[in-house]
Structures are given as structure tokens and as C-alpha cells.
C-alpha atoms as a PDB file:
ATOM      1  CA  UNK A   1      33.861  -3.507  42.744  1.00  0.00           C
ATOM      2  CA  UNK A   2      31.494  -5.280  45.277  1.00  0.00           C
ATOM      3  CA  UNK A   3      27.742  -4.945  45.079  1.00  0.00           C
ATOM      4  CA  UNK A   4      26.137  -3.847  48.341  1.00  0.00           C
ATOM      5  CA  UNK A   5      22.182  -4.348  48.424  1.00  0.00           C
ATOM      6  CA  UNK A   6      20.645  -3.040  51.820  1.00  0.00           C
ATOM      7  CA  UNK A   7      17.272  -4.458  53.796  1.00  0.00           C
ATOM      8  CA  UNK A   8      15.540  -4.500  56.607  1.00  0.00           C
ATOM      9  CA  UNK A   9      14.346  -1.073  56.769  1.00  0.00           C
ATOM     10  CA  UNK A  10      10.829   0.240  57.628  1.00  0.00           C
ATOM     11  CA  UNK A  11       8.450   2.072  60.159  1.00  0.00           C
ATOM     12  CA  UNK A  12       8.941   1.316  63.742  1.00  0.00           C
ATOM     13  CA  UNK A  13       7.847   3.321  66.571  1.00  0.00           C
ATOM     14  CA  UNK A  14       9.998   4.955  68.991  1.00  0.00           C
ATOM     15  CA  UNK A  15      11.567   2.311  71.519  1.00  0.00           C
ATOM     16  CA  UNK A  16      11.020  -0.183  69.007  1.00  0.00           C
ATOM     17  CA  UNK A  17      13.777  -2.024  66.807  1.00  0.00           C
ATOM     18  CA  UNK A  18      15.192  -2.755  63.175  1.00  0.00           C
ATOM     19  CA  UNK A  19      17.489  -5.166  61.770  1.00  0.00           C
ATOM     20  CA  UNK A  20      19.497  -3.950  58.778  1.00  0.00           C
ATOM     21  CA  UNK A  21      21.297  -6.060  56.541  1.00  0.00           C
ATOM     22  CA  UNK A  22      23.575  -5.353  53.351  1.00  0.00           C
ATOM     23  CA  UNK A  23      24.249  -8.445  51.277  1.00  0.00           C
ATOM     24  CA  UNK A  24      27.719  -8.431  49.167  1.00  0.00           C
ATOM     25  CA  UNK A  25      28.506  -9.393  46.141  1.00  0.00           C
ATOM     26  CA  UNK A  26      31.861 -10.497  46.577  1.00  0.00           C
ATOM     27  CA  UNK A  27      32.848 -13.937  47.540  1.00  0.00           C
ATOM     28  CA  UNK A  28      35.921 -12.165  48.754  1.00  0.00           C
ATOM     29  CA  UNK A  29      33.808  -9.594  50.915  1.00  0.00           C
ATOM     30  CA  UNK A  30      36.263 -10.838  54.234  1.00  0.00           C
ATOM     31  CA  UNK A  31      38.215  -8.607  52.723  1.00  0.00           C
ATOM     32  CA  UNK A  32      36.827  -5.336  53.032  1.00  0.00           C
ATOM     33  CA  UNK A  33      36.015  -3.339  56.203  1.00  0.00           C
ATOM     34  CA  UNK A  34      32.420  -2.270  56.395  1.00  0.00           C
ATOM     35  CA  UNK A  35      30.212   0.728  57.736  1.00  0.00           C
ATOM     36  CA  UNK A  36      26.882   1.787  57.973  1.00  0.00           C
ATOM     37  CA  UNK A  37      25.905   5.368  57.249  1.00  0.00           C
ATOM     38  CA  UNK A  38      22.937   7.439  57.698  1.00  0.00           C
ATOM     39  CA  UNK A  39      21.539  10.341  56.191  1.00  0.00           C
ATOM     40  CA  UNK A  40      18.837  12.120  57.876  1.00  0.00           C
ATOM     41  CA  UNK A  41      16.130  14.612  55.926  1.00  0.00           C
ATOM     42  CA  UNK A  42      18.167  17.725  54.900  1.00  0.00           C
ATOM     43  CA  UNK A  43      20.998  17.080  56.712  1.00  0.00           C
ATOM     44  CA  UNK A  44      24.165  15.370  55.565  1.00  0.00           C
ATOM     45  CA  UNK A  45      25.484  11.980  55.593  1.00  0.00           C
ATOM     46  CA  UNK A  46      27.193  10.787  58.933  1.00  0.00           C
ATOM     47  CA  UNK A  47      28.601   7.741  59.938  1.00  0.00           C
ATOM     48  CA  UNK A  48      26.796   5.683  62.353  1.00  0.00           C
ATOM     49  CA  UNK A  49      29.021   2.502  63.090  1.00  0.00           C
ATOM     50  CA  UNK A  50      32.620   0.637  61.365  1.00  0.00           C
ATOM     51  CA  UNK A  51      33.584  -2.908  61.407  1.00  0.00           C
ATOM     52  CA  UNK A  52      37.090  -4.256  60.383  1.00  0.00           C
ATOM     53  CA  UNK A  53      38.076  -7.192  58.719  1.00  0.00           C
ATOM     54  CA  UNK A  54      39.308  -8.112  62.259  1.00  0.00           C
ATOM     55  CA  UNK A  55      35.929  -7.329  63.414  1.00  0.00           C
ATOM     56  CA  UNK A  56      36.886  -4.304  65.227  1.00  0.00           C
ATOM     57  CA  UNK A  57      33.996  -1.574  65.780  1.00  0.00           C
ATOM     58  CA  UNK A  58      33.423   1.868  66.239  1.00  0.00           C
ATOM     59  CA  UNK A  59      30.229   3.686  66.770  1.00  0.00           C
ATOM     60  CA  UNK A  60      29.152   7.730  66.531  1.00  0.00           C
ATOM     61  CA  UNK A  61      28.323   8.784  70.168  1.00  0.00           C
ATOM     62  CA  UNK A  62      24.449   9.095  68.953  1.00  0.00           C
ATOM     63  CA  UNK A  63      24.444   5.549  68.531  1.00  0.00           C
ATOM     64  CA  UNK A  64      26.067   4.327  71.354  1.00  0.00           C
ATOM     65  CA  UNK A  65      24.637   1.258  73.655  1.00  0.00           C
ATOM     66  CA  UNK A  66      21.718   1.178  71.208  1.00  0.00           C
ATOM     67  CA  UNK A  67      23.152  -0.182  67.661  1.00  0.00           C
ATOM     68  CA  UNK A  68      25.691  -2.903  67.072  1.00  0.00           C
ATOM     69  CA  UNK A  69      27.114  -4.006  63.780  1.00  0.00           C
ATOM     70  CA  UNK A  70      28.208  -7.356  62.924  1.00  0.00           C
ATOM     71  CA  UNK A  71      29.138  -9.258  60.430  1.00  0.00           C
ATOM     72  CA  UNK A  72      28.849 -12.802  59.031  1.00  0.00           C
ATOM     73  CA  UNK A  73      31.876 -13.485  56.640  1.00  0.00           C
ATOM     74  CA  UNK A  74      30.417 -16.830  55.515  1.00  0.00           C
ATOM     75  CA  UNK A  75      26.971 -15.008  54.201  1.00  0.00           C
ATOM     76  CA  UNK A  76      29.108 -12.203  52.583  1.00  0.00           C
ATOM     77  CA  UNK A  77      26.352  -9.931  54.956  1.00  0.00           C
ATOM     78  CA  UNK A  78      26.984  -7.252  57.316  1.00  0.00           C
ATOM     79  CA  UNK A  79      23.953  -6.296  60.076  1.00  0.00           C
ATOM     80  CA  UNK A  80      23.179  -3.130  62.064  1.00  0.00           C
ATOM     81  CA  UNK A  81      20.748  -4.134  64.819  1.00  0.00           C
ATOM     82  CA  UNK A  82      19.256  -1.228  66.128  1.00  0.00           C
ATOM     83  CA  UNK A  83      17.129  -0.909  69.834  1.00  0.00           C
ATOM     84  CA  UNK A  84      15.850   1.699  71.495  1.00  0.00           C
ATOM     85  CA  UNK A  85      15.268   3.725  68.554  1.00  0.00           C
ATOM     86  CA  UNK A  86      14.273   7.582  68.444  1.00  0.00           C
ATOM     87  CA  UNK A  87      12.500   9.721  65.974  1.00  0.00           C
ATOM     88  CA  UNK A  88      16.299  11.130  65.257  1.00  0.00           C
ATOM     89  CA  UNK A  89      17.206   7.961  64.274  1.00  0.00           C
ATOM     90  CA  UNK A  90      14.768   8.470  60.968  1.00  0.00           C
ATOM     91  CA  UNK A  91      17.328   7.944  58.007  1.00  0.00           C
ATOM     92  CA  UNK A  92      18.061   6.416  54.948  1.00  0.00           C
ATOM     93  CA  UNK A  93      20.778   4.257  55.598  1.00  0.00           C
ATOM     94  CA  UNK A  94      23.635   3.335  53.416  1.00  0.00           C
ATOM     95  CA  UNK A  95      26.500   0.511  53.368  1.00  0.00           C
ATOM     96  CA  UNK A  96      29.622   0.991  53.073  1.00  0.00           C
ATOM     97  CA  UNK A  97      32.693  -1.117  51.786  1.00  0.00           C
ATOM     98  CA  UNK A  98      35.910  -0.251  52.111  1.00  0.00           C
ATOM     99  CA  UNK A  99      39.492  -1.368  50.858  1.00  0.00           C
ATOM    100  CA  UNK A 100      42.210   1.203  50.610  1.00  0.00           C
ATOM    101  CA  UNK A 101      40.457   2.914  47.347  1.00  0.00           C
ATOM    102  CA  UNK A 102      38.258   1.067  46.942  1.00  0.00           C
ATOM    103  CA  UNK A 103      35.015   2.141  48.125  1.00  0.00           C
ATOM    104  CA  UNK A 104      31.634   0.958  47.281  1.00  0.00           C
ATOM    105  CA  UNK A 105      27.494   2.061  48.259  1.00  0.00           C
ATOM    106  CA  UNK A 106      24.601   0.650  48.586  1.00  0.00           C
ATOM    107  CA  UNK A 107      21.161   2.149  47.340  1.00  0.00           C
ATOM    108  CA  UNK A 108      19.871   2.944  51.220  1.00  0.00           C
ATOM    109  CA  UNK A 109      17.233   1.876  52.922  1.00  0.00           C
ATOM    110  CA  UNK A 110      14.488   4.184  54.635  1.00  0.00           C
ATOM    111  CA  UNK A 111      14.293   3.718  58.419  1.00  0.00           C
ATOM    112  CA  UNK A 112      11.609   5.934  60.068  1.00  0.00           C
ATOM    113  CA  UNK A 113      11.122   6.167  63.680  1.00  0.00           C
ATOM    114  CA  UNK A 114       7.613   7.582  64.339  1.00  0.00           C
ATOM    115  CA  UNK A 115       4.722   7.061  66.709  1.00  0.00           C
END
């Protein structure tokens, strides 16, 4: 089971931006495809962007043209960088790994978007 530890996170006012990143554990983290998550105050947790092994993406329409994910195999890290950001943006994110069942979460990290 792979480790995911998340960063990056903080208090950033709207229009502003965040880098996220979520170190693995694995030396054979190439392997899995990753996702960040978000889960806003009482509401449940929704996906916010996917990247394959083959470093294919996929973003939730909310997100669109503002966040990219990325990944750098040779750090074992994957990165959400996240611009224009609105006060529905306010979260705690999560990482996710992902290998057929394999699945595996980080702790989250708190991203409030607040003037």
C-alpha cells in the first residue's frame, strides 16, 4: 500500500493561487494513476482532477482552465496547481492512488479561499 502525504495548502485570497503536492511512498508510484479530491464544509467528497500513468488528465467542469495536475515520476510526487481561485474552492483536499484495487488516501490538506 503506498503512503500519500499532502502539502501545500493554506489561506489565499480569492484570485490568488496554491500549489499542492502529495509525496508517495512507493518507489514504484509510476505505477499507479493519481487524483486529487476535495471535500468542501458539509458537503461530500468530489473529484477535482485524474492523471494516468500515461499522464492522461481529466478535470470536474468547476475546475476547468484554472487547476492542472501533474506529475513527476522521478520525485514519486503528484501536484495540483491551482489559479484563479474562488471562495468555492475552500476544501480539504485529498490524494488519491489508484491501481485496479488498490486504492490509497492521503490525510488532506486545508485550502481556504477567503478575502
Amino acid at each position: 500500500q503506498v503512503q500519500l502525504v499532502e502539502s501545500g495548502g493554506g489561506l489565499v485570497q480569492p484570485g490568488g493561487s496554491l500549489r499542492l503536492s502529495c509525496a508517495a511512498s512507493s518507489s514504484i508510484f509510476r505505477i499507479y494513476d493519481m487524483g486529487w479530491y476535495r471535500q468542501p464544509p458539509g458537503k461530500q467528497r468530489e473529484l477535482v482532477a485524474t492523471i494516468t500513468t500515461g499522464a492522461n488528465t481529466n478535470y470536474a467542469d468547476s475546475v476547468k482552465g484554472r487547476f492542472t495536475i501533474s506529475r513527476d515520476n522521478a520525485k514519486n510526487t503528484v501536484y495540483l496547481q491551482m489559479n484563479s481561485l474562488k471562495p468555492e474552492d475552500t476544501a480539504v483536499y485529498y490524494c488519491h492512488a489508484y491501481r485496479g484495487p488498490i486504492s490509497s488516501w492521503g490525510q488532506g490538506t486545508q485550502v481556504t479561499v477567503s478575502s
